[in-house]
N, C-alpha and C. Protein backbone atom coordinates (compact mmCIF):
# COMPACT_ATOMS: atom_id res chain seq x y z
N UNK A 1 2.06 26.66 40.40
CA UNK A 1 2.08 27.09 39.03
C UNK A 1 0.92 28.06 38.79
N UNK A 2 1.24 29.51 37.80
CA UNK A 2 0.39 30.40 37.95
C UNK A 2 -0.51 29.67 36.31
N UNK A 3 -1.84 29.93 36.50
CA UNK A 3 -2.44 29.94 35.13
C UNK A 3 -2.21 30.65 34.53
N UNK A 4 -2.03 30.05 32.97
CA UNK A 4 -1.91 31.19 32.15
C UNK A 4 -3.03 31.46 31.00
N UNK A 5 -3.59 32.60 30.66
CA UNK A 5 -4.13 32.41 29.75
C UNK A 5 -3.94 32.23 28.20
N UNK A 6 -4.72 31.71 27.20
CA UNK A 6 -4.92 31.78 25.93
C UNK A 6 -4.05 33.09 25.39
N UNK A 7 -3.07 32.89 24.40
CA UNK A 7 -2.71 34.03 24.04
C UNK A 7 -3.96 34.88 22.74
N UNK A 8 -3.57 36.05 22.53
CA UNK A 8 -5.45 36.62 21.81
C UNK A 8 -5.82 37.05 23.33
N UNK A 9 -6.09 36.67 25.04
CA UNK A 9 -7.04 37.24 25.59
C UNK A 9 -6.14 38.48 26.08
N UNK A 10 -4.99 38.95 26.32
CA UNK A 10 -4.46 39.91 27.16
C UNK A 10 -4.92 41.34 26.56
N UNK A 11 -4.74 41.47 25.05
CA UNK A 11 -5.70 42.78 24.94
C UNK A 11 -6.80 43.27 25.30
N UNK A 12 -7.49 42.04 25.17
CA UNK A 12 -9.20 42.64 25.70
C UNK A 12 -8.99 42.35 27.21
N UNK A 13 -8.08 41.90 27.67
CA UNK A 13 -8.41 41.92 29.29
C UNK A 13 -7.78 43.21 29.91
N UNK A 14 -6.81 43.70 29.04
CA UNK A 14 -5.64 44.56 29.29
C UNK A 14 -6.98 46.21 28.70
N UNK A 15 -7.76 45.50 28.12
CA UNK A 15 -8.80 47.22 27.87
C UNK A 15 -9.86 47.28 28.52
N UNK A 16 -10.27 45.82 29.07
CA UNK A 16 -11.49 45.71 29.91
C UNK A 16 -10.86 46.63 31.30
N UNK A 17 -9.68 46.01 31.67
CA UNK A 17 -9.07 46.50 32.68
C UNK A 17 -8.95 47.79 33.19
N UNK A 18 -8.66 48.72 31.55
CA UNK A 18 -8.28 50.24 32.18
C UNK A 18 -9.61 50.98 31.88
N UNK A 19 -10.42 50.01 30.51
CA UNK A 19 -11.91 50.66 31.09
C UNK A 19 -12.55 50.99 32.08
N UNK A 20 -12.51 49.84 32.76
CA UNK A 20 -12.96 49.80 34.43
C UNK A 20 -12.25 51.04 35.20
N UNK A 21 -11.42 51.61 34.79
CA UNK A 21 -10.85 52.90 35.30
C UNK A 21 -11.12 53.91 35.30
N UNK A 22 -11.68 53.73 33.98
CA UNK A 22 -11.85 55.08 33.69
C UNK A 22 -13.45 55.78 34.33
N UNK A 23 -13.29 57.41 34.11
CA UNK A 23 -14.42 58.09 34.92
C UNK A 23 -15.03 58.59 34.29
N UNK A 24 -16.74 58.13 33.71
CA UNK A 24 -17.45 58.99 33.11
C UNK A 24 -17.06 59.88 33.32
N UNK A 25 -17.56 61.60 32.51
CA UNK A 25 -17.42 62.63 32.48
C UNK A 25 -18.64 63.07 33.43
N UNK A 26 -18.47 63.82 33.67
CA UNK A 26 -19.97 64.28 34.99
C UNK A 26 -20.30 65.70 34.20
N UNK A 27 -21.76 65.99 34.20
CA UNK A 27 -22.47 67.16 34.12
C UNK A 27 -21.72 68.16 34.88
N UNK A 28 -21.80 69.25 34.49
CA UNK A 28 -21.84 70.12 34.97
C UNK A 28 -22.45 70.64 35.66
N UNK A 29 -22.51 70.92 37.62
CA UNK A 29 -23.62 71.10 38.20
C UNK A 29 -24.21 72.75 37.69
N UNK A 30 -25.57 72.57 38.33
CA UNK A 30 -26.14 73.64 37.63
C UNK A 30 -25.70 74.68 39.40
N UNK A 31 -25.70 76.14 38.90
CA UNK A 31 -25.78 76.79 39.58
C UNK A 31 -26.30 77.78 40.11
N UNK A 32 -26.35 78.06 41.71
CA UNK A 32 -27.61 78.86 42.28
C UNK A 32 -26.88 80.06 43.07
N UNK A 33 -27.54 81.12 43.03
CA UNK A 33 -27.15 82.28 44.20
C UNK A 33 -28.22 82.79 44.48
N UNK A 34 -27.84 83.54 45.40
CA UNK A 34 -29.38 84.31 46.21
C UNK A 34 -28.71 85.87 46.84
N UNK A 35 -29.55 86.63 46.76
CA UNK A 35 -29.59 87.79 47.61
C UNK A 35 -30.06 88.89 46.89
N UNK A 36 -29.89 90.54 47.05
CA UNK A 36 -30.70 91.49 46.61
C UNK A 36 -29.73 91.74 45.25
N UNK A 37 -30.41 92.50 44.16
CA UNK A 37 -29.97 93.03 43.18
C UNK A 37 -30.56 94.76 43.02
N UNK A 38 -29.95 95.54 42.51
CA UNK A 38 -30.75 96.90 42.46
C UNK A 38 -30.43 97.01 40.69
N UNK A 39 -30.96 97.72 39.55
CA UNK A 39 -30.78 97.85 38.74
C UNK A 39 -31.18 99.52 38.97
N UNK A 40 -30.32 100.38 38.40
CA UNK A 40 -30.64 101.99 37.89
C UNK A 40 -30.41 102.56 36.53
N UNK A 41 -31.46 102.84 35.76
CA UNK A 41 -31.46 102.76 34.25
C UNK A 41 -31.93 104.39 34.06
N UNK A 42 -30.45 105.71 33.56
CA UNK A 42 -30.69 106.81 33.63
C UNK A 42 -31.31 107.24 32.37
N UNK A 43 -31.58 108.26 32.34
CA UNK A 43 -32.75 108.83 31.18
C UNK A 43 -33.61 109.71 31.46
N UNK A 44 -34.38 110.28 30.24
CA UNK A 44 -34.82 111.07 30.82
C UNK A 44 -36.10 110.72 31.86
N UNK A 45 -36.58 109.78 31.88
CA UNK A 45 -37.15 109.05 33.14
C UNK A 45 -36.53 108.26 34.00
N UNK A 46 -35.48 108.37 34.42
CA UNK A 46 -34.79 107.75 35.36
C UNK A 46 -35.67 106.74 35.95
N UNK A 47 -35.42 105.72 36.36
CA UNK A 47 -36.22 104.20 36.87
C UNK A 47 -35.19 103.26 37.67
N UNK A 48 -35.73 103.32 38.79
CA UNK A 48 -34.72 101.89 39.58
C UNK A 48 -35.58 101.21 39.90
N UNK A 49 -34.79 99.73 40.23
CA UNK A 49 -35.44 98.50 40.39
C UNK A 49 -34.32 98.30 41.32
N UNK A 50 -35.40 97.09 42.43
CA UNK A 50 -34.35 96.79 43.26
C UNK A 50 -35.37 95.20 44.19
N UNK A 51 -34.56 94.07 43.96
CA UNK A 51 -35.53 93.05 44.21
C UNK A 51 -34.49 92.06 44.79
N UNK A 52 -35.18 91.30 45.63
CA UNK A 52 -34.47 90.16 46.56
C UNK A 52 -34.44 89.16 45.27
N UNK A 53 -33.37 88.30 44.58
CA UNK A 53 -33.48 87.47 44.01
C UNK A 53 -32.96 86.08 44.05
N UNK A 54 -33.02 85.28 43.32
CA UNK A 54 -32.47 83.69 43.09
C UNK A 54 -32.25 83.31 41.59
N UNK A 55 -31.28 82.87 41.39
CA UNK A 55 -30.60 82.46 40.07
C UNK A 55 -30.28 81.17 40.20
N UNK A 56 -30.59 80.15 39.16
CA UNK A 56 -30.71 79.06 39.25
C UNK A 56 -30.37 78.38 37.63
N UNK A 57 -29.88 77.46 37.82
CA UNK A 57 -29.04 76.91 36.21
C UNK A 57 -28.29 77.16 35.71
N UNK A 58 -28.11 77.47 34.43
CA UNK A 58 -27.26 77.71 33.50
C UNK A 58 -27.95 78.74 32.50
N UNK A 59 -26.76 79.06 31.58
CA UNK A 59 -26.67 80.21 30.71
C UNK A 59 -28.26 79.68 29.76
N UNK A 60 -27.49 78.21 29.63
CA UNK A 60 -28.87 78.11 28.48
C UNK A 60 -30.48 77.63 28.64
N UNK A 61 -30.22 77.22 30.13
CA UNK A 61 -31.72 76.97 30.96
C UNK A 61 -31.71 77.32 32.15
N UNK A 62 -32.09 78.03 32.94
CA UNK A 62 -32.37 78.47 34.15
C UNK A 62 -34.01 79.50 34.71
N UNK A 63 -33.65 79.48 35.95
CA UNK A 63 -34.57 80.48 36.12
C UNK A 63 -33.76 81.29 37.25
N UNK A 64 -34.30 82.82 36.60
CA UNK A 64 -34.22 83.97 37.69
C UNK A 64 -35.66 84.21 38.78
N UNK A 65 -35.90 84.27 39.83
CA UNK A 65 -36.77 84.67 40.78
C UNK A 65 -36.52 85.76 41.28
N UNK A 66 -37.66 87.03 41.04
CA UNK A 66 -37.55 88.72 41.73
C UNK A 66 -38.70 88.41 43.24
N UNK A 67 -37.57 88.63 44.17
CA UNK A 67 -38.65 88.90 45.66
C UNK A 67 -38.95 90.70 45.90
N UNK A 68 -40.13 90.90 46.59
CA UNK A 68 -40.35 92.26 47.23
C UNK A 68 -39.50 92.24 48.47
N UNK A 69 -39.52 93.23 49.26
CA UNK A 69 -38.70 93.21 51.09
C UNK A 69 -39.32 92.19 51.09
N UNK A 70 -40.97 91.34 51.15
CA UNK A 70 -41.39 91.19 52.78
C UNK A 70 -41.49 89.41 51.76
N UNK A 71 -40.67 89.44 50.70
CA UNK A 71 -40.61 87.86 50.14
C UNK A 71 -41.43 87.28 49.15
N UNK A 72 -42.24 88.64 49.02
CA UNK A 72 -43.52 87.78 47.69
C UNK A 72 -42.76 87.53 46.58
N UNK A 73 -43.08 86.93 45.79
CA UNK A 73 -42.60 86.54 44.37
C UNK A 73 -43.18 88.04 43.76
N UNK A 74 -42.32 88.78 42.43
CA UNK A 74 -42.31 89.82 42.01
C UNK A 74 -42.64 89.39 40.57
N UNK A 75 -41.64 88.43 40.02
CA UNK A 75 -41.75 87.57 38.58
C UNK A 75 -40.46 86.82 38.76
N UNK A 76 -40.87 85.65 37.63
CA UNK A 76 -40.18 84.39 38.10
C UNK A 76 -39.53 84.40 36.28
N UNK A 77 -38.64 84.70 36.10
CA UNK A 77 -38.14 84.19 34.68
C UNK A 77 -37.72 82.78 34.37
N UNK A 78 -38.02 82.36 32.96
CA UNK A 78 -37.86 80.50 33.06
C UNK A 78 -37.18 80.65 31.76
N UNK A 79 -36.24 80.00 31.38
CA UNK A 79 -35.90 80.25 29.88
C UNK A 79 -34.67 78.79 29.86
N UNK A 80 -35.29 77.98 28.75
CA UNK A 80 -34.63 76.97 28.10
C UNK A 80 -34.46 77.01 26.82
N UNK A 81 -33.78 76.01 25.92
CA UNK A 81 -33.51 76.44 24.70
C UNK A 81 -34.97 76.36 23.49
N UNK A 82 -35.37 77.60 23.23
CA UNK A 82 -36.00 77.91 22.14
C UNK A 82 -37.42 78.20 23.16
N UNK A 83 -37.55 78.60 24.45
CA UNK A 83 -38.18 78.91 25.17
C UNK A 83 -37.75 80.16 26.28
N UNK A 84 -38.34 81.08 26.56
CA UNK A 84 -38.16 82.33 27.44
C UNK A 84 -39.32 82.72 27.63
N UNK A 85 -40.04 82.84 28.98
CA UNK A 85 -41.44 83.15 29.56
C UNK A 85 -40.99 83.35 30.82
N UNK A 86 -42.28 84.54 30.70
CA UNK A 86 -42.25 85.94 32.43
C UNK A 86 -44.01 85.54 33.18
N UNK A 87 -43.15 84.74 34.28
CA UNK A 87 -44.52 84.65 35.42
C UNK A 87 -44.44 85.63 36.09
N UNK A 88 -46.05 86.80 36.12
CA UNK A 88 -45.92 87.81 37.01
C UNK A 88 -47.33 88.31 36.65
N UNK A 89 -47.80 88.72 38.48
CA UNK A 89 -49.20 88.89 38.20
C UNK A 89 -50.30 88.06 37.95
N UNK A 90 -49.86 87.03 37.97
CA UNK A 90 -50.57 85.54 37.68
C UNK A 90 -50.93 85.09 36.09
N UNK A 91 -50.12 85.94 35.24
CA UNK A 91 -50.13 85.68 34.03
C UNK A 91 -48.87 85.16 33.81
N UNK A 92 -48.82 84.40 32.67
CA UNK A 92 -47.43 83.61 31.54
C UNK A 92 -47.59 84.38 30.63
N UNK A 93 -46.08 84.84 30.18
CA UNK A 93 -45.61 85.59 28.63
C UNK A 93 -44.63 84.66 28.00
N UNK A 94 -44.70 84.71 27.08
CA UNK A 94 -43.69 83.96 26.44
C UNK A 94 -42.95 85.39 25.29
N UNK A 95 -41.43 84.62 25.58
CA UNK A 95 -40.75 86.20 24.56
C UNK A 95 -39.78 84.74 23.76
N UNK A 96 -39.34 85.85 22.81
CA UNK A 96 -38.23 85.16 21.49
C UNK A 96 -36.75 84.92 21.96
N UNK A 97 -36.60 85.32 23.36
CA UNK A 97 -35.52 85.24 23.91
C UNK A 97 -35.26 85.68 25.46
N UNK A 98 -33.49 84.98 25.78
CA UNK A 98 -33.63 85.37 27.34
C UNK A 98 -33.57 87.04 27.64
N UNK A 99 -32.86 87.73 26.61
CA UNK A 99 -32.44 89.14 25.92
C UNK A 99 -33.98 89.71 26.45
N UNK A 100 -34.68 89.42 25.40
CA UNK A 100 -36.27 90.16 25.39
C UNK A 100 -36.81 89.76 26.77
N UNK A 101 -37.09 88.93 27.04
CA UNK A 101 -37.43 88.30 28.85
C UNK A 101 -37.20 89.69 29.50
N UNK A 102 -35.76 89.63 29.59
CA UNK A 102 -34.99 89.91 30.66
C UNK A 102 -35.36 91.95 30.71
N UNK A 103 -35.42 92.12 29.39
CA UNK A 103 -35.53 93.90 29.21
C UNK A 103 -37.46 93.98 29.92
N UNK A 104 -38.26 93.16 29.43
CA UNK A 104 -39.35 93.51 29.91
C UNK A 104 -39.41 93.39 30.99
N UNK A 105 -38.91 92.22 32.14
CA UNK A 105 -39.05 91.88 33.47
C UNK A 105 -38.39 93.27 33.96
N UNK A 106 -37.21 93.52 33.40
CA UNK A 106 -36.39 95.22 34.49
C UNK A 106 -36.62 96.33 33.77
N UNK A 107 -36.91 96.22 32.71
CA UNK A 107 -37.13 97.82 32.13
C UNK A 107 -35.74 97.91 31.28
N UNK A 108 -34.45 96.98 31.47
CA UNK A 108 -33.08 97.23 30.48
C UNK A 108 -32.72 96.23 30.49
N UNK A 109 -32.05 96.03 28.92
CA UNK A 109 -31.07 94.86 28.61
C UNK A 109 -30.33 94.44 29.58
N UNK A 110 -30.51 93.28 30.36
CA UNK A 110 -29.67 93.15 31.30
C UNK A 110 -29.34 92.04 30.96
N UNK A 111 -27.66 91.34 31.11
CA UNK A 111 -26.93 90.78 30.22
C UNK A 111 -27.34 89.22 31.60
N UNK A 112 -28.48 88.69 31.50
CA UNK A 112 -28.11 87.50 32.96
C UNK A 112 -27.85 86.55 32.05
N UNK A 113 -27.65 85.79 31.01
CA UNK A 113 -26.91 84.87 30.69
C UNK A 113 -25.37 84.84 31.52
N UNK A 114 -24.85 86.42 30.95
CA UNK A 114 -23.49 86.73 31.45
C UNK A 114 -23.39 86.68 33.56
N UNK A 115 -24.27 86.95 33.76
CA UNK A 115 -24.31 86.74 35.19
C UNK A 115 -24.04 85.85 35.98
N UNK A 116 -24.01 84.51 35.30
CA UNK A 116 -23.36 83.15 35.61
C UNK A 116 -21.80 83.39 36.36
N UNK A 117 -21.50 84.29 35.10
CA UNK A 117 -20.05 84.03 34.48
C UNK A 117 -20.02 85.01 35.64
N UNK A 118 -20.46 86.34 35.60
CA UNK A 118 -20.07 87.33 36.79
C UNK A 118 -20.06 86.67 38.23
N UNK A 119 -21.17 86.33 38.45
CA UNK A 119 -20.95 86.00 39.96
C UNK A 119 -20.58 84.78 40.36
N UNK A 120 -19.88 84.18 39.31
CA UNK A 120 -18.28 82.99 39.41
C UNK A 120 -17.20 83.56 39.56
N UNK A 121 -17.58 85.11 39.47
CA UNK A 121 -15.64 85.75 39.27
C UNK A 121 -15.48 85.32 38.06
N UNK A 122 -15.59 85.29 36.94
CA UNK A 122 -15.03 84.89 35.83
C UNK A 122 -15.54 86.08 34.86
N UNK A 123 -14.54 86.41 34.21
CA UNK A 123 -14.89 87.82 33.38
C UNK A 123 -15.65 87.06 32.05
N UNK A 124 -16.53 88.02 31.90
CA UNK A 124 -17.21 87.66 30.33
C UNK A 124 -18.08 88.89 29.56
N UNK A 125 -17.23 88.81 28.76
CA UNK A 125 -17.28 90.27 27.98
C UNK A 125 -19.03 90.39 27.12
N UNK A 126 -19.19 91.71 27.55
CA UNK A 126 -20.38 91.94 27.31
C UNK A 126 -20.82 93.55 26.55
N UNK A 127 -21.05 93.04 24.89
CA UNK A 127 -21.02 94.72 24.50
C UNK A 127 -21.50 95.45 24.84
N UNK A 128 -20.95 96.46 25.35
CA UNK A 128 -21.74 98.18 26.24
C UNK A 128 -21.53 98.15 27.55
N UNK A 129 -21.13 96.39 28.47
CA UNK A 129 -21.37 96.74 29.72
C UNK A 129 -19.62 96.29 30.15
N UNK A 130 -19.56 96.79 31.04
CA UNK A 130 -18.40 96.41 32.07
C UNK A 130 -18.99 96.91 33.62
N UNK A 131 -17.93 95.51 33.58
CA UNK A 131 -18.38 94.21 34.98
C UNK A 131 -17.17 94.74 35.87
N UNK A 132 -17.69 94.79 37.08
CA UNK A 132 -16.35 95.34 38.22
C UNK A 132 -16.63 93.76 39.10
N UNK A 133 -14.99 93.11 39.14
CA UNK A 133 -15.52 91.80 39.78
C UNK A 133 -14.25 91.59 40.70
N UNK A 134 -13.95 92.85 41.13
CA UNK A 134 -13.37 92.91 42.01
C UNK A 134 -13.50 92.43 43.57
N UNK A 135 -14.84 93.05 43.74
CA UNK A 135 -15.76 92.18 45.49
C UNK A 135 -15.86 91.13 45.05
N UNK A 136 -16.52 90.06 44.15
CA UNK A 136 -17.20 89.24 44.03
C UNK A 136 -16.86 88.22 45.07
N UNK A 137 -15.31 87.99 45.91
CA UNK A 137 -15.10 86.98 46.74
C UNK A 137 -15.85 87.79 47.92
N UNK A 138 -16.23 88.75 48.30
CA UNK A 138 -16.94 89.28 49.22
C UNK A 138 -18.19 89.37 48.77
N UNK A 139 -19.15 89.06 47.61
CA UNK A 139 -20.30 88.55 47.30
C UNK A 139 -21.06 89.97 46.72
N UNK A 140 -20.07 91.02 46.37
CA UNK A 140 -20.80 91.95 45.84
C UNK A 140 -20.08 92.27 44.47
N UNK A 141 -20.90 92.63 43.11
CA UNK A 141 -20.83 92.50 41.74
C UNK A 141 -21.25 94.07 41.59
N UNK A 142 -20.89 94.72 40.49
CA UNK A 142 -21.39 95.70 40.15
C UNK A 142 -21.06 95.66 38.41
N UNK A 143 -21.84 96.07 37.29
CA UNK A 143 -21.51 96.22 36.32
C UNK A 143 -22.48 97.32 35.74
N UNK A 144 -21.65 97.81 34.96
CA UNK A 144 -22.62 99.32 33.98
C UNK A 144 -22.24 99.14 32.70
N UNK A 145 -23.81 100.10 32.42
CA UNK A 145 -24.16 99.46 30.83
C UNK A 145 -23.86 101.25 30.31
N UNK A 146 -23.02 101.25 29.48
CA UNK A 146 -22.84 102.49 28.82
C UNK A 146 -23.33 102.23 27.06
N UNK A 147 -23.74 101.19 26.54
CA UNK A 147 -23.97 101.32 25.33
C UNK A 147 -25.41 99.80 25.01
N UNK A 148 -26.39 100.33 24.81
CA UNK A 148 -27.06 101.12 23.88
C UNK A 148 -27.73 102.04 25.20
N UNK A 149 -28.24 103.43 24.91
CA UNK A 149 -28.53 104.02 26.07
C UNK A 149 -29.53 103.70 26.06
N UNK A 150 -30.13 104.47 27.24
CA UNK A 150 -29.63 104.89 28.33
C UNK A 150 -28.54 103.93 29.34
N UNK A 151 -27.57 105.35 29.94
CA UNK A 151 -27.02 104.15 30.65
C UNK A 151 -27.45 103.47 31.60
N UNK A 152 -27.12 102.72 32.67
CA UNK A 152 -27.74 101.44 33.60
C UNK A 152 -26.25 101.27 34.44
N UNK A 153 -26.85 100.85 35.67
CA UNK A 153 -26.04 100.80 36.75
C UNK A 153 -26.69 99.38 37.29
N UNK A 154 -26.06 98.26 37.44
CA UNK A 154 -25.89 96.64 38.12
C UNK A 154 -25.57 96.53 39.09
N UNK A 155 -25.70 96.57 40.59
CA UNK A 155 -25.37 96.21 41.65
C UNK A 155 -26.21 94.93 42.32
N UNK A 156 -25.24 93.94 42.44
CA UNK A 156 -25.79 92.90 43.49
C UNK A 156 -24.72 92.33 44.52
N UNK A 157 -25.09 92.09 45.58
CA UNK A 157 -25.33 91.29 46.85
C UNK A 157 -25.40 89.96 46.64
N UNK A 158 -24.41 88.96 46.84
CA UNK A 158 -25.29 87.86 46.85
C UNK A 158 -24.62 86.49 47.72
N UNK A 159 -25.27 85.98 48.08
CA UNK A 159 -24.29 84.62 48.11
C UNK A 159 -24.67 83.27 47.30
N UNK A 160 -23.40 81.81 47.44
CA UNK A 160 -23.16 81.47 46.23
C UNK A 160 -23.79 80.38 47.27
């Protein structure tokens, strides 16, 4: 003879049950790439930049790292929410945003929130610039900034 239980217990055993099933939701891992980036920002002073880097986190906390060829640290960007600061030179800056960070560290608005999204292959629209994400399964990105000028040319290298 099977036991039976109390009638009243089969609901709560019947939710304990599929509770036990169920799967927290998991974080979202944070994500990293590495390799060279060149930035070219035309004008009438034309200026390129071109640095071994590392990208690390997310849109709304991460850090970017600029290397020279031979690997020194160049500047290290850190930016969480209601925080954005440039290590470089052995000084800390703190700016009002990842936006402002990001123009002083290269000399141009450069959209790296959106860079997540770029070097996932995933398009993400960005006013003034378009993103060519055509290589990206071959690990190379290119995007240009035609609006606010001067224009700017994005090329990176990277792996995931």
């Amino acid at each position: 003879m099977t036991p039976r239980l109390p009638r009243g217990w089969w609901a709560p055993l019947g939710a304990l049950l599929l509770a036990g099933c169920a799967v927290p939701p998991r974080a979202a891992a944070p994500q990293a790439w590495s390799g060279r980036l060149a930035l070219t920002v035309e004008g009438q002073a034309s200026q390129s930049f071109s640095a071994g880097f590392e990208l690390r986190g997310a849109p709304e906390a991460g850090e970017l790292s600029l290397f020279n060829p031979l690997g020194g640290t160049l500047a290290v960007l850190a930016w969480a929410p209601g925080s954005a600061t440039l290590r470089a030179d052995g000084r800390t800056r703190s700016f009002p945003s990842l936006d402002a960070l990001a123009r002083e560290a290269t000399g141009a608005a450069l959209p790296v929130a959106s860079l997540f999204d770029w070097l996932a292959g995933k398009p993400s629209p960005v006013p003034g610039w378009d993103a060519d994400l055509s290589q990206v399964a071959q690990g190379r990105l290119r995007a240009h900034r035609t609006q606010p000028p001067p224009p700017a040319d994005l090329r990176v290298v990277f792996e995931h």
